[in-house]
N, C-alpha and C. Protein backbone atom coordinates (compact mmCIF):
# COMPACT_ATOMS: atom_id res chain seq x y z
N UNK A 1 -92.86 -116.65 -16.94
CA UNK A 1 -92.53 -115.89 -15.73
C UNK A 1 -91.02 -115.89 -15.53
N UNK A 2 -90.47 -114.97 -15.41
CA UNK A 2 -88.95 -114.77 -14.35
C UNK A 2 -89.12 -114.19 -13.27
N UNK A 3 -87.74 -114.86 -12.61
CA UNK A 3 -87.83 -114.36 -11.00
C UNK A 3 -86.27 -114.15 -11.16
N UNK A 4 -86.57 -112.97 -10.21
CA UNK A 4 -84.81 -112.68 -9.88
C UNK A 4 -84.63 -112.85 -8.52
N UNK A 5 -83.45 -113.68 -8.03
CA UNK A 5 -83.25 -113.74 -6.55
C UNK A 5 -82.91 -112.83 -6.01
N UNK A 6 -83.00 -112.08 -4.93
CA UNK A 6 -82.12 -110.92 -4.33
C UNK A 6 -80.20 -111.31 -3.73
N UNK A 7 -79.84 -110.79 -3.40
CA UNK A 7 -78.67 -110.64 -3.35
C UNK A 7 -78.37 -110.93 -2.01
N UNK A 8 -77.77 -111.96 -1.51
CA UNK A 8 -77.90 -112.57 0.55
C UNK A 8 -78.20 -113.65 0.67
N UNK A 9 -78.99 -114.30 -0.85
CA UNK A 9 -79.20 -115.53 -0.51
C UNK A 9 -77.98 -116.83 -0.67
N UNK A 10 -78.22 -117.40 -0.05
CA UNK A 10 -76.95 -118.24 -0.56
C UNK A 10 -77.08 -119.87 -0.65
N UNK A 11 -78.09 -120.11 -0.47
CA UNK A 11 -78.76 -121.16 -1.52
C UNK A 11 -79.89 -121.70 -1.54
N UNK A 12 -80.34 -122.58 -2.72
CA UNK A 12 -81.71 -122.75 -3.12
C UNK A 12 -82.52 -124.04 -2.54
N UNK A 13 -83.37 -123.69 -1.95
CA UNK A 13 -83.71 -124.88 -0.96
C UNK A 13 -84.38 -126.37 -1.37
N UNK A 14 -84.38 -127.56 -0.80
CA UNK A 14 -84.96 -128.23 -1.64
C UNK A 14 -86.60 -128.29 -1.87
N UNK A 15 -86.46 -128.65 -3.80
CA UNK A 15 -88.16 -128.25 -4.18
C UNK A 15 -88.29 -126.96 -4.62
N UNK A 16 -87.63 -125.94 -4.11
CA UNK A 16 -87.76 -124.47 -3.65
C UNK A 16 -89.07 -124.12 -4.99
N UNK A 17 -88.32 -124.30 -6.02
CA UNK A 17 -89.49 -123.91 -7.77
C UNK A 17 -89.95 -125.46 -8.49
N UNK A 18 -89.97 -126.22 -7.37
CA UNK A 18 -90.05 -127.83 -8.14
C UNK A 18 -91.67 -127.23 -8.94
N UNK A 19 -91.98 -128.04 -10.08
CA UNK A 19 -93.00 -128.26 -10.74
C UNK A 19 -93.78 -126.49 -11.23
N UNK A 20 -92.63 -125.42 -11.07
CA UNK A 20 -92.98 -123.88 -11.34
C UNK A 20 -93.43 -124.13 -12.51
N UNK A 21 -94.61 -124.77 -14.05
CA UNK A 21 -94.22 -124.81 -15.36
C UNK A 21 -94.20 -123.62 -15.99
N UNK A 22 -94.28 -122.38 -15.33
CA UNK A 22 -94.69 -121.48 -16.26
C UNK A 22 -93.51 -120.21 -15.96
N UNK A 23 -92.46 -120.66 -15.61
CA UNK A 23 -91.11 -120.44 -14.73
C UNK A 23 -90.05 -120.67 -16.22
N UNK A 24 -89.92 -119.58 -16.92
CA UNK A 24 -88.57 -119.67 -18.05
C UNK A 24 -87.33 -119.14 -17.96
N UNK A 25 -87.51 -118.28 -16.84
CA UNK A 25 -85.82 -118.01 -16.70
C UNK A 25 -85.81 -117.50 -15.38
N UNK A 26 -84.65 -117.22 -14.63
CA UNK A 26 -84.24 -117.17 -13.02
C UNK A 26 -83.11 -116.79 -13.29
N UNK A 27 -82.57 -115.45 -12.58
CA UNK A 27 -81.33 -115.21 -12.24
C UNK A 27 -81.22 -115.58 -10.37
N UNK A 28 -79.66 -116.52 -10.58
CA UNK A 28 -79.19 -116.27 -9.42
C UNK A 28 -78.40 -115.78 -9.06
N UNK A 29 -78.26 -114.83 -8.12
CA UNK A 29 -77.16 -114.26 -7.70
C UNK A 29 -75.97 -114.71 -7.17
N UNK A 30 -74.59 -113.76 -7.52
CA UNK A 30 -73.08 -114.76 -6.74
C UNK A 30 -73.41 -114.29 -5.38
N UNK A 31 -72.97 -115.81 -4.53
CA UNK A 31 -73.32 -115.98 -3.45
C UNK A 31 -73.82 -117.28 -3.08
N UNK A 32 -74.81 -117.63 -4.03
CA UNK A 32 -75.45 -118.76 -3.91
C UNK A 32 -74.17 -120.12 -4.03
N UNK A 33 -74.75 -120.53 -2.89
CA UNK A 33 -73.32 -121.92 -2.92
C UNK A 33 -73.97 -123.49 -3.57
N UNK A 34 -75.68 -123.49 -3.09
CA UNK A 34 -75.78 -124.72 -3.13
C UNK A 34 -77.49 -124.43 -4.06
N UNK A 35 -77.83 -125.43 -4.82
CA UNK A 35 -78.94 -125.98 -5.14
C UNK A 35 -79.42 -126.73 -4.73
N UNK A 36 -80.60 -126.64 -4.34
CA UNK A 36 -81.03 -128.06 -3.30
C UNK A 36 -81.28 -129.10 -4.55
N UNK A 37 -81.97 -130.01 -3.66
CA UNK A 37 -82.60 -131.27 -4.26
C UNK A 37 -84.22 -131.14 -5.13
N UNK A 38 -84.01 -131.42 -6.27
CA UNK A 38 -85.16 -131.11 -6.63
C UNK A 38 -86.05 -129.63 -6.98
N UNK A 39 -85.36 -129.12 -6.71
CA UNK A 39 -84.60 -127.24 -6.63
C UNK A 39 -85.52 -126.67 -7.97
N UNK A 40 -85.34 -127.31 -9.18
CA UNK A 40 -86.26 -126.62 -10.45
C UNK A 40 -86.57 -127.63 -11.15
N UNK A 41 -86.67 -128.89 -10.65
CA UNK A 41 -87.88 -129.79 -11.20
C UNK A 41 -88.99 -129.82 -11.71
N UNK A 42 -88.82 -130.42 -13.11
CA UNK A 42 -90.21 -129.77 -13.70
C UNK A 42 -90.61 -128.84 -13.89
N UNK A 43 -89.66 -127.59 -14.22
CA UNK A 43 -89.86 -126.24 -14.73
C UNK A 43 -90.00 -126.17 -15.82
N UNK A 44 -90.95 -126.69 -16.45
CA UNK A 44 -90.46 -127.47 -18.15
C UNK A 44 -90.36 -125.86 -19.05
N UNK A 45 -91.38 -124.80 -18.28
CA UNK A 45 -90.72 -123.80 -19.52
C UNK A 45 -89.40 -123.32 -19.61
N UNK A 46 -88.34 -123.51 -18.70
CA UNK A 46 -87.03 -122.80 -18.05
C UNK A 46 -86.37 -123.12 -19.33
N UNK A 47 -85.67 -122.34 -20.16
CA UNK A 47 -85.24 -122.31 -20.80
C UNK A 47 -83.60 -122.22 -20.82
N UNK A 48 -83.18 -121.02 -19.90
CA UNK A 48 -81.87 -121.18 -19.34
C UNK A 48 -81.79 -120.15 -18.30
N UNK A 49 -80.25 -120.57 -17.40
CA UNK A 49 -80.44 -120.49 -16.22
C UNK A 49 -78.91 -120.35 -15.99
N UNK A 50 -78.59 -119.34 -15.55
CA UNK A 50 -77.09 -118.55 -15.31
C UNK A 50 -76.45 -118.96 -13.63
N UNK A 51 -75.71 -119.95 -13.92
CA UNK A 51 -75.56 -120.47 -12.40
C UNK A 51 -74.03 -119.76 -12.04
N UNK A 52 -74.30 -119.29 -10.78
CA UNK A 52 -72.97 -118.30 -10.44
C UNK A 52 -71.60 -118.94 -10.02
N UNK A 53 -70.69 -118.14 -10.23
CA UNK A 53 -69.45 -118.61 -9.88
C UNK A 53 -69.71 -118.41 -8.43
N UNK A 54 -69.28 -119.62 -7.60
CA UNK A 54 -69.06 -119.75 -6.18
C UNK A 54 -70.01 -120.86 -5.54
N UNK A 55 -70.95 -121.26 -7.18
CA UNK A 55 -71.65 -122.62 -6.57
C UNK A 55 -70.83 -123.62 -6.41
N UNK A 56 -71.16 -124.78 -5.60
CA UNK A 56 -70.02 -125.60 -4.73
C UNK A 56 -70.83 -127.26 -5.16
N UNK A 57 -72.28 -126.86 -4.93
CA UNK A 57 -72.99 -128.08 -5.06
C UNK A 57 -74.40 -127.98 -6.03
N UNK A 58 -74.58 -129.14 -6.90
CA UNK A 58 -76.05 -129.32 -7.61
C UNK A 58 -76.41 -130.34 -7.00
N UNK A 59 -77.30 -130.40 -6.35
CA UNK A 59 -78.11 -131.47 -5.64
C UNK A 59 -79.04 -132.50 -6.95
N UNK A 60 -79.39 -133.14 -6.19
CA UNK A 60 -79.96 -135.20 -6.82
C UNK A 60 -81.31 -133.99 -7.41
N UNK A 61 -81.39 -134.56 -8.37
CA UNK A 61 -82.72 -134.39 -9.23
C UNK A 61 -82.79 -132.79 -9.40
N UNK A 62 -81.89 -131.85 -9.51
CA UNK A 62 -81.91 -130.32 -9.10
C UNK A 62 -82.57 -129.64 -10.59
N UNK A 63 -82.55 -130.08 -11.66
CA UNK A 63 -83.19 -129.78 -13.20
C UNK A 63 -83.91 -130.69 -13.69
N UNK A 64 -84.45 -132.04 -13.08
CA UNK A 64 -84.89 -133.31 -13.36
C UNK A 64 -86.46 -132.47 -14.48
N UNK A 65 -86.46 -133.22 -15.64
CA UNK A 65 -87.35 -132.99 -16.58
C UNK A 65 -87.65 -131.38 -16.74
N UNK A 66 -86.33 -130.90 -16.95
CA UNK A 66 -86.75 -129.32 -17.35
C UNK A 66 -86.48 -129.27 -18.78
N UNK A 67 -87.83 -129.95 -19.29
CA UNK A 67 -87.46 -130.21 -21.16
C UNK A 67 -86.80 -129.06 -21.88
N UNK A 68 -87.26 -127.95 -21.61
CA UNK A 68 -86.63 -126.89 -22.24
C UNK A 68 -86.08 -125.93 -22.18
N UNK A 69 -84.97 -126.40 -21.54
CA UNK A 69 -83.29 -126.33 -20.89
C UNK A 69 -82.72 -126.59 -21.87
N UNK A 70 -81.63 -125.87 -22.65
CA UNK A 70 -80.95 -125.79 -24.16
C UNK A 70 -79.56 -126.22 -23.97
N UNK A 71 -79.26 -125.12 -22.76
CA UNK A 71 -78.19 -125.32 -22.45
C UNK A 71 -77.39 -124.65 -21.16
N UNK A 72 -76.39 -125.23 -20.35
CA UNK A 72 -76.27 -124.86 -19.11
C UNK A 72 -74.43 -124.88 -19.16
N UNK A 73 -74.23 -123.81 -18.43
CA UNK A 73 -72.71 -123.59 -18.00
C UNK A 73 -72.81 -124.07 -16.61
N UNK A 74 -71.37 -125.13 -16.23
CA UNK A 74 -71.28 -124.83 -14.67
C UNK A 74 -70.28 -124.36 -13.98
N UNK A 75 -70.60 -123.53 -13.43
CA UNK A 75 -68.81 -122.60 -13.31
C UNK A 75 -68.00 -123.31 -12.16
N UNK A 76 -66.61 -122.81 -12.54
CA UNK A 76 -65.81 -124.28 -11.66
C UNK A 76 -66.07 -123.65 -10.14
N UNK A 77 -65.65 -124.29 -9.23
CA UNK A 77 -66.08 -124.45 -8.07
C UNK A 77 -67.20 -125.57 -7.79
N UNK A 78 -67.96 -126.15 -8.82
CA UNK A 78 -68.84 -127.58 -8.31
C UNK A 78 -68.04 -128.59 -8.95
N UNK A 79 -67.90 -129.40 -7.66
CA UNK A 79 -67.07 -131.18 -7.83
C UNK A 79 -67.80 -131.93 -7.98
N UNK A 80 -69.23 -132.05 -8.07
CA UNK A 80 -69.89 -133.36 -8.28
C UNK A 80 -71.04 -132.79 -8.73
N UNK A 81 -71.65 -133.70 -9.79
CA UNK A 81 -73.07 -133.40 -10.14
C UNK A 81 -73.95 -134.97 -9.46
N UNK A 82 -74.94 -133.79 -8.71
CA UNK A 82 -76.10 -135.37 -8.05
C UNK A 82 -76.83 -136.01 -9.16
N UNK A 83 -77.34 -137.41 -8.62
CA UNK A 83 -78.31 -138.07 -9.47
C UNK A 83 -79.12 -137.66 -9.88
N UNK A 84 -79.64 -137.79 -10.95
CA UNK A 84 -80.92 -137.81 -11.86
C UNK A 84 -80.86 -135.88 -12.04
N UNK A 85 -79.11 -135.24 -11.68
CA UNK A 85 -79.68 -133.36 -11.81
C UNK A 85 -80.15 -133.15 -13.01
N UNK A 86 -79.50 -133.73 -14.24
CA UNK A 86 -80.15 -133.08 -15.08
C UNK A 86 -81.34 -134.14 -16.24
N UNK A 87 -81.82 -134.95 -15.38
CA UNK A 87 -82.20 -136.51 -16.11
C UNK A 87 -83.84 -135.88 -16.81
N UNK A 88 -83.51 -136.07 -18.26
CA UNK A 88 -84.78 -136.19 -19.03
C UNK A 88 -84.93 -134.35 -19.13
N UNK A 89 -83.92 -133.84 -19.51
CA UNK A 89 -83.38 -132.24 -20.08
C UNK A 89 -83.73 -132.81 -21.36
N UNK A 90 -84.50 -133.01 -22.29
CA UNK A 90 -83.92 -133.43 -23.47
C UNK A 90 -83.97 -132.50 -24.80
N UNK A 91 -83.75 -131.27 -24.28
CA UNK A 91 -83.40 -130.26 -25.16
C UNK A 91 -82.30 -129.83 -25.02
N UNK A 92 -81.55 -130.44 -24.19
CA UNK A 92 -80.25 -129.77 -23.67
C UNK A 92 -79.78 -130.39 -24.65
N UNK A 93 -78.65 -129.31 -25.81
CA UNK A 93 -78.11 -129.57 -26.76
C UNK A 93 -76.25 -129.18 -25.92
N UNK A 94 -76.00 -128.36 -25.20
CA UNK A 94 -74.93 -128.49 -24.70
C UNK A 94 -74.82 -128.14 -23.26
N UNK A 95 -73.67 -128.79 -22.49
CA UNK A 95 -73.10 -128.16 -21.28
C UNK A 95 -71.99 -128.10 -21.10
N UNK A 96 -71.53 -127.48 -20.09
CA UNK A 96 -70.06 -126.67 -20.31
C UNK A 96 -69.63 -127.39 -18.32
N UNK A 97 -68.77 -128.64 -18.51
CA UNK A 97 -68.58 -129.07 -17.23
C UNK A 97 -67.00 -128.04 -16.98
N UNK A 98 -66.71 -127.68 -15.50
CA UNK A 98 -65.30 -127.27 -15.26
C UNK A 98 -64.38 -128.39 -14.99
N UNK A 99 -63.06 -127.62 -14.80
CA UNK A 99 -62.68 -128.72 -14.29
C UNK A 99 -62.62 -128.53 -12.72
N UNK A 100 -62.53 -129.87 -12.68
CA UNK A 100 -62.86 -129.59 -10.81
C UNK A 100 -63.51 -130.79 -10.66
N UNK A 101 -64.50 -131.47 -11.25
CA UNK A 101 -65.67 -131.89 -11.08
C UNK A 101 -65.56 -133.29 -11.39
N UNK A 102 -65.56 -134.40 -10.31
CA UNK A 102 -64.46 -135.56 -9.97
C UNK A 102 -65.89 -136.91 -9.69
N UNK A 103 -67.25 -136.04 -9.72
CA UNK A 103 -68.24 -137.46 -9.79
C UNK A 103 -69.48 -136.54 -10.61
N UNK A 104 -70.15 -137.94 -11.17
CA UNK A 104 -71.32 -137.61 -11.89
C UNK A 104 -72.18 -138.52 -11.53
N UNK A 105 -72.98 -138.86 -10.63
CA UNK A 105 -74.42 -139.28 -10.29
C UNK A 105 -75.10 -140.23 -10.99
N UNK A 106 -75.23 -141.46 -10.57
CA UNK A 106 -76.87 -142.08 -10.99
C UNK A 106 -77.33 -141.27 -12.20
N UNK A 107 -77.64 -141.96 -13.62
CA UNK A 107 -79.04 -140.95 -14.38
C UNK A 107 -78.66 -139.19 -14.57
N UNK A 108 -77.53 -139.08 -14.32
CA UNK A 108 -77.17 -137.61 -14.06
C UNK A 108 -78.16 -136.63 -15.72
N UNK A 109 -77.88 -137.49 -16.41
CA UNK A 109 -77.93 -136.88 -17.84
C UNK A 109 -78.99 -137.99 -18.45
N UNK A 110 -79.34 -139.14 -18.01
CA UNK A 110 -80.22 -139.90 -18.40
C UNK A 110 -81.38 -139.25 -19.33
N UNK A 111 -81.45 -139.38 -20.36
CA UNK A 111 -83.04 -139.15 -21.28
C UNK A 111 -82.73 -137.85 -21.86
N UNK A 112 -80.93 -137.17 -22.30
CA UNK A 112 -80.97 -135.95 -22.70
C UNK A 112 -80.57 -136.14 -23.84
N UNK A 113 -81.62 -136.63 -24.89
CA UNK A 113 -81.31 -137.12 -26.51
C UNK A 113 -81.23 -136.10 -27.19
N UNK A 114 -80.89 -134.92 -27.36
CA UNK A 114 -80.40 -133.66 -28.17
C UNK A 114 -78.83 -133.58 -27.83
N UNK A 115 -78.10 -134.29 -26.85
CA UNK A 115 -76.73 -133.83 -26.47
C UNK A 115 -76.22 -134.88 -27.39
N UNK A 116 -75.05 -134.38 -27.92
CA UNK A 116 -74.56 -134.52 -28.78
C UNK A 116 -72.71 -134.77 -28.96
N UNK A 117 -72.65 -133.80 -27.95
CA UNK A 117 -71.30 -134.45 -27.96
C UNK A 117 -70.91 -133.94 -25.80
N UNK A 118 -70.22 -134.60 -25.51
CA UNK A 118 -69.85 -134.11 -23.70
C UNK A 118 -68.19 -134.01 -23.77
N UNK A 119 -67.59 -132.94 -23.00
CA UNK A 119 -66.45 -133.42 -22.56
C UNK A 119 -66.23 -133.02 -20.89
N UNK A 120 -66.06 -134.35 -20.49
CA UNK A 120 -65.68 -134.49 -18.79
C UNK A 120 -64.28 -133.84 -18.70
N UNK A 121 -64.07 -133.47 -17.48
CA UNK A 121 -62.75 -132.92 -16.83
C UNK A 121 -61.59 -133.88 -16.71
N UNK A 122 -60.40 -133.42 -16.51
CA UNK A 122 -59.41 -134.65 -16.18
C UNK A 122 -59.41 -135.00 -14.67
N UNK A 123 -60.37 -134.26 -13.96
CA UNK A 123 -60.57 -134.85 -12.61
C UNK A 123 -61.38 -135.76 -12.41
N UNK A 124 -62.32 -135.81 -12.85
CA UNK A 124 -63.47 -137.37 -12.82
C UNK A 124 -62.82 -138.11 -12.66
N UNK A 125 -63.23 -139.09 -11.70
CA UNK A 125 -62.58 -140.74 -10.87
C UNK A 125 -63.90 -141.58 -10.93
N UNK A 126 -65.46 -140.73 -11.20
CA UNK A 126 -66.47 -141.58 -11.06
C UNK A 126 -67.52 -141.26 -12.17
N UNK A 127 -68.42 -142.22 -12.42
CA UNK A 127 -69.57 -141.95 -13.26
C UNK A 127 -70.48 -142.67 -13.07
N UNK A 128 -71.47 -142.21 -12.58
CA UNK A 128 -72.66 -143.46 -12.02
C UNK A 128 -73.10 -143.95 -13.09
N UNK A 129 -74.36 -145.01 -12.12
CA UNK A 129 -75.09 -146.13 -13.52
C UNK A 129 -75.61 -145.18 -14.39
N UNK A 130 -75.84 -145.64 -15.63
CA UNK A 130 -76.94 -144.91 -16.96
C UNK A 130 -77.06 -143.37 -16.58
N UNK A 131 -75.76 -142.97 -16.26
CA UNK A 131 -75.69 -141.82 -15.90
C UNK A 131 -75.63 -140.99 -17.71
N UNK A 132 -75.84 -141.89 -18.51
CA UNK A 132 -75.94 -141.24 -20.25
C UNK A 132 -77.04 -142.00 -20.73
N UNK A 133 -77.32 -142.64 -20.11
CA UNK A 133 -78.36 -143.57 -20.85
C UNK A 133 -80.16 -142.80 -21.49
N UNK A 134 -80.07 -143.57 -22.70
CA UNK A 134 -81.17 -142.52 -23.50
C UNK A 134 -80.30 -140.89 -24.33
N UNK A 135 -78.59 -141.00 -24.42
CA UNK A 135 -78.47 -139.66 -24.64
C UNK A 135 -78.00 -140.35 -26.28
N UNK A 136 -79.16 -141.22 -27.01
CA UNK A 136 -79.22 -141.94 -28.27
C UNK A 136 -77.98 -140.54 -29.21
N UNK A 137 -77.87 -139.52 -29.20
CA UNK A 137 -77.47 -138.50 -30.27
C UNK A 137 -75.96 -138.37 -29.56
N UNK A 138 -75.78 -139.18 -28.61
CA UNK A 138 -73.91 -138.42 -28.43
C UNK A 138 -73.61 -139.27 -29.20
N UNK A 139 -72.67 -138.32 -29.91
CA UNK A 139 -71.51 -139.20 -31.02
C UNK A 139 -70.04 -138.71 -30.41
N UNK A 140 -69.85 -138.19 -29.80
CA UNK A 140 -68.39 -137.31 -29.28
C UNK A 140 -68.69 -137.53 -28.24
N UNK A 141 -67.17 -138.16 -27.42
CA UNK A 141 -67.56 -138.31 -26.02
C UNK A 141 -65.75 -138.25 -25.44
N UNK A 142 -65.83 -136.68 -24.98
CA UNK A 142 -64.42 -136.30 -24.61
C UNK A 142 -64.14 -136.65 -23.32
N UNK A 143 -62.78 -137.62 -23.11
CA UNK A 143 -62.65 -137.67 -21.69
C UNK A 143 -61.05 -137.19 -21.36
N UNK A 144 -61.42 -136.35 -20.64
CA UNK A 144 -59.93 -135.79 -20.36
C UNK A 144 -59.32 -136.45 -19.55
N UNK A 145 -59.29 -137.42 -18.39
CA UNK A 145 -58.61 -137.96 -17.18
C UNK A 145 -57.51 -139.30 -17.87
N UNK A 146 -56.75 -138.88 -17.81
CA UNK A 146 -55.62 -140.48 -18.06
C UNK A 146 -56.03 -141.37 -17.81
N UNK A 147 -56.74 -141.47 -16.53
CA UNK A 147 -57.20 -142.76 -15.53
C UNK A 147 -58.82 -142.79 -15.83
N UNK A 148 -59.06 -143.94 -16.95
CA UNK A 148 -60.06 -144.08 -16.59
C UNK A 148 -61.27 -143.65 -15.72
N UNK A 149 -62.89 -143.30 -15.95
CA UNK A 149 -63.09 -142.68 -14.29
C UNK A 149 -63.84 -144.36 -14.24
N UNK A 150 -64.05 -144.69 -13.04
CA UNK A 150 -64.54 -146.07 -12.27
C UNK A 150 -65.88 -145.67 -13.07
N UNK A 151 -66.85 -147.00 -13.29
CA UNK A 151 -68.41 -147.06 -13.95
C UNK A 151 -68.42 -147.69 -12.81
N UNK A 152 -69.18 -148.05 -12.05
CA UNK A 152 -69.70 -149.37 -10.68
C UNK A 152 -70.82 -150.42 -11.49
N UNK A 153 -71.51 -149.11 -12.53
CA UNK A 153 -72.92 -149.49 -13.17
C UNK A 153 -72.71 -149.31 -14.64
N UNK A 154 -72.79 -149.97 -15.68
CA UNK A 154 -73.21 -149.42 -17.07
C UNK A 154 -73.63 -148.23 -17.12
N UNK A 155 -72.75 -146.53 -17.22
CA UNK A 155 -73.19 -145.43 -17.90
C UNK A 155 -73.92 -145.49 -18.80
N UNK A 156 -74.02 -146.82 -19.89
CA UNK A 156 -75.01 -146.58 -21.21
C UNK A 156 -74.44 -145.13 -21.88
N UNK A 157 -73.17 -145.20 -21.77
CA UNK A 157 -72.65 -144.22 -22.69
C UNK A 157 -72.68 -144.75 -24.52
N UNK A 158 -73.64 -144.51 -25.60
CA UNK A 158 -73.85 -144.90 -26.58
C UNK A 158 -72.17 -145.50 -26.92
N UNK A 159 -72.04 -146.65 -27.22
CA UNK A 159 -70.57 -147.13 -27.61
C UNK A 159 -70.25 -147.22 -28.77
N UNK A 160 -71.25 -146.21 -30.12
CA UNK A 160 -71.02 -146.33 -31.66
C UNK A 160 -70.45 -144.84 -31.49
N UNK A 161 -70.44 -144.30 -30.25
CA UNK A 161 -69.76 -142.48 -30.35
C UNK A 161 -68.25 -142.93 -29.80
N UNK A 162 -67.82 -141.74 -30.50
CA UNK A 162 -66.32 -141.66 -30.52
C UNK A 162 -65.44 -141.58 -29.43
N UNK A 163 -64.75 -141.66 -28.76
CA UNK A 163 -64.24 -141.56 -27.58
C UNK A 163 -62.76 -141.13 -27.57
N UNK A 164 -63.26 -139.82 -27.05
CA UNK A 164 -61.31 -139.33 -27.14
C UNK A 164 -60.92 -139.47 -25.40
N UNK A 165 -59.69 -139.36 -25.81
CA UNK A 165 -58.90 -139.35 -24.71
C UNK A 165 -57.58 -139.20 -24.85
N UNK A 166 -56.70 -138.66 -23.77
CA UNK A 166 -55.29 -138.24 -23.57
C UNK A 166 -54.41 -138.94 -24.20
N UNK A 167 -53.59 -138.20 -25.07
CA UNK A 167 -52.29 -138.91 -25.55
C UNK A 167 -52.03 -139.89 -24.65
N UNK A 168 -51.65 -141.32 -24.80
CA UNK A 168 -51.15 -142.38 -23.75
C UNK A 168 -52.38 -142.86 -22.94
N UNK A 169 -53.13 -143.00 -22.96
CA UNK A 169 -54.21 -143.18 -22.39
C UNK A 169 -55.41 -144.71 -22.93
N UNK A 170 -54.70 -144.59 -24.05
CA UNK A 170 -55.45 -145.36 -25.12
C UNK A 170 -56.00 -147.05 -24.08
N UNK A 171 -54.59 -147.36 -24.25
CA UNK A 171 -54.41 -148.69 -23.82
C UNK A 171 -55.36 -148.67 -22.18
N UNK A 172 -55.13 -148.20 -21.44
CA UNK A 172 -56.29 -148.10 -19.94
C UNK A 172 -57.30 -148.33 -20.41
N UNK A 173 -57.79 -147.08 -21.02
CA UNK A 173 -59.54 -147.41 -21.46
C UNK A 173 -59.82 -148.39 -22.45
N UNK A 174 -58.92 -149.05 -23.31
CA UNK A 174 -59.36 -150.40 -23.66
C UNK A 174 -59.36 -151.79 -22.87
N UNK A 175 -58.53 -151.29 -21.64
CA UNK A 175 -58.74 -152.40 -20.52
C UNK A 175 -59.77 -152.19 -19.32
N UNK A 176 -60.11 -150.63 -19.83
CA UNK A 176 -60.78 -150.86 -17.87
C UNK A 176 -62.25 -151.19 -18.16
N UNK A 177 -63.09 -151.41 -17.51
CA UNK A 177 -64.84 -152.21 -17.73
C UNK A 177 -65.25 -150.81 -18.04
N UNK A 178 -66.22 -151.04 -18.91
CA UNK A 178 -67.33 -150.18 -19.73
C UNK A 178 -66.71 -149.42 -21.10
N UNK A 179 -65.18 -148.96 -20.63
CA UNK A 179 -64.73 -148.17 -21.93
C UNK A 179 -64.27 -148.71 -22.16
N UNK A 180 -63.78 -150.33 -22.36
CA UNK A 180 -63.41 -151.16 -23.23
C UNK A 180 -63.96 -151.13 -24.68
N UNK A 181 -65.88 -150.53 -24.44
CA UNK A 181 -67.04 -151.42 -24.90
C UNK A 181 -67.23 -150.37 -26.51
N UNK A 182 -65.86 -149.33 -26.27
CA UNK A 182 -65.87 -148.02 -27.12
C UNK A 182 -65.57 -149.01 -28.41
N UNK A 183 -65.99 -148.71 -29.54
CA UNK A 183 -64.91 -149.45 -31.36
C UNK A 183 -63.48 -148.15 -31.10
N UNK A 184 -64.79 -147.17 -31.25
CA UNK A 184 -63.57 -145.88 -31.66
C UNK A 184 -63.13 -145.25 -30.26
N UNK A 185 -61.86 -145.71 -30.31
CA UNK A 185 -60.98 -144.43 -29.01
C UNK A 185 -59.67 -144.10 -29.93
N UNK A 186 -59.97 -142.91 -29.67
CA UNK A 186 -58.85 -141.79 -30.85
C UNK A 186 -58.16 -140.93 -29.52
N UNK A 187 -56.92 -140.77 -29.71
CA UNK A 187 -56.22 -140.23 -28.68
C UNK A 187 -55.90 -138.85 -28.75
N UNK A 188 -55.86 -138.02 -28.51
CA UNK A 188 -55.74 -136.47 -28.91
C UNK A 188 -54.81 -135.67 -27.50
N UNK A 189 -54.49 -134.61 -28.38
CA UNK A 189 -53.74 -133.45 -27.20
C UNK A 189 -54.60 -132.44 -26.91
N UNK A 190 -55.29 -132.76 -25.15
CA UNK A 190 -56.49 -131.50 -25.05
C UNK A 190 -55.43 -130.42 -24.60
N UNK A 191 -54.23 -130.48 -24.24
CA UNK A 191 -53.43 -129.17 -24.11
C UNK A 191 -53.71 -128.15 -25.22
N UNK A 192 -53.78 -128.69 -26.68
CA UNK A 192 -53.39 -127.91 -27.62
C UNK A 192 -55.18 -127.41 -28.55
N UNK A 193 -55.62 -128.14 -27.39
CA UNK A 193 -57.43 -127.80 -27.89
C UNK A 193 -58.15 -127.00 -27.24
C-alpha cells in the first residue's frame, strides 16, 4: 500500500501508521515539521520514505523495527534524532545525517546490522547509550566534530571499525571515554571530502 499525505499537514501524529505492515511507501509533503513518536513503527513493508526539507523533529521510536527501510535521507533542519527512531531498521544499509544535528538518542540505530559505514555532523555534542549497538557490520565510523561528542552510556559503537576524525583531533578522542576504546583513529580533511 502507499499513501500520499495532502498538502496543510504539518505533522505526523504519534502512532499515526504504527504497526501499518502492509504500508511500503508514503510521501510527505514540505510542510511537515514534526514526526511523532512511534509515527511508522512496525511498518515492516516501508521500504523508503522521502522526508521533507523543513522537518525540525524525529520523535523516540518514529521507524522503530521498519525492517525494510534501505535507506533514509534527513534533510538539514532536524537537530536531534529521538531514542530507539530508527532501532532494529536492519536493512538500512545507509543514511544521510545533515549537519545541524547535535544529539542522537538512546538505541537510536540499535539492531541496524546492514549499516556499514555512518558519518555524524561536526555539530554532535551527544550520543546516547547503545545508540549503535548490534550495528555488528559498521566498519567506517566518520566523526566530523573536533570535540569529541559526550557518550553518558556505552554507544557500543563496534571498536574493530575505523574511526575518522578531523585533522588535530586525534589526541581528544584518544583521551575522551568510549572513543578511547577505537585501535584505529585515522585523521583526515572532511573539507576536501
Amino acid at each position: 500500500a502507499s499513501i500520499n499525505i495532502p498538502e496543510g499537514v504539518t505533522s505526523i501524529g504519534d502512532y499515526a501508521f504504527s504497526s501499518c505492515r502492509s504500508l511500503a511507501s508514503i510521501n510527505l509533503p514540505t510542510g511537515v515539521t514534526s514526526i511523532g513518536e512511534s509515527a511508522f513503527s512496525s511498518c515492516r513493508s516501508l521500504a523508503s520514505i522521502d522526508l521533507p526539507e523543513g522537518l525540525t523533529g524525529i520523535g523516540d521510536e518514529a521507524f522503530r523495527d521498519c525492517s525494510n527501510l534501505t535507506s533514509i535521507h534527513i534533510p538539514e533542519g532536524v537537530t536531534s534524532i529521538g531514542g530507539h527512531a530508527f532501532c532494529n531498521c536492519s536493512s538500512l544499509t545507509s543514511i544521510d545525517l545533515p549537519a545541524g544535528i547535535t544529539s542522537i538518542g538512546d538505541y537510536a540505530f540499535f539492531g541496524c546490522s546492514s549499516l556499514a559505514s555512518i558519518d555524524l555532523p561536526e555539530e554532535l555534542t551527544s550520543i546516547g547509550g547503545e545508540a549503535f549497538s548490534g550495528c555488528n557490520n559498521l566498519t567506517s565510523f566518520y566523526c566530523r566534530a573536533t570535540t569529541p561528542p559526550s557518550c553518558k552510556v556505552n554507544p557500543y559503537i563496534p571498536s574493530s571499525a575505523t574511526l575518522y576524525v578531523p585533522i588535530g583531533s586525534k589526541a581528544a578522542y584518544k583521551a575522551a571515554y568510549y572513543w578511547k576504546s577505537f585501535t584505529i583513529i585515522v585523521e583526515m580533511d572532511f573539507n576536501n571530502n
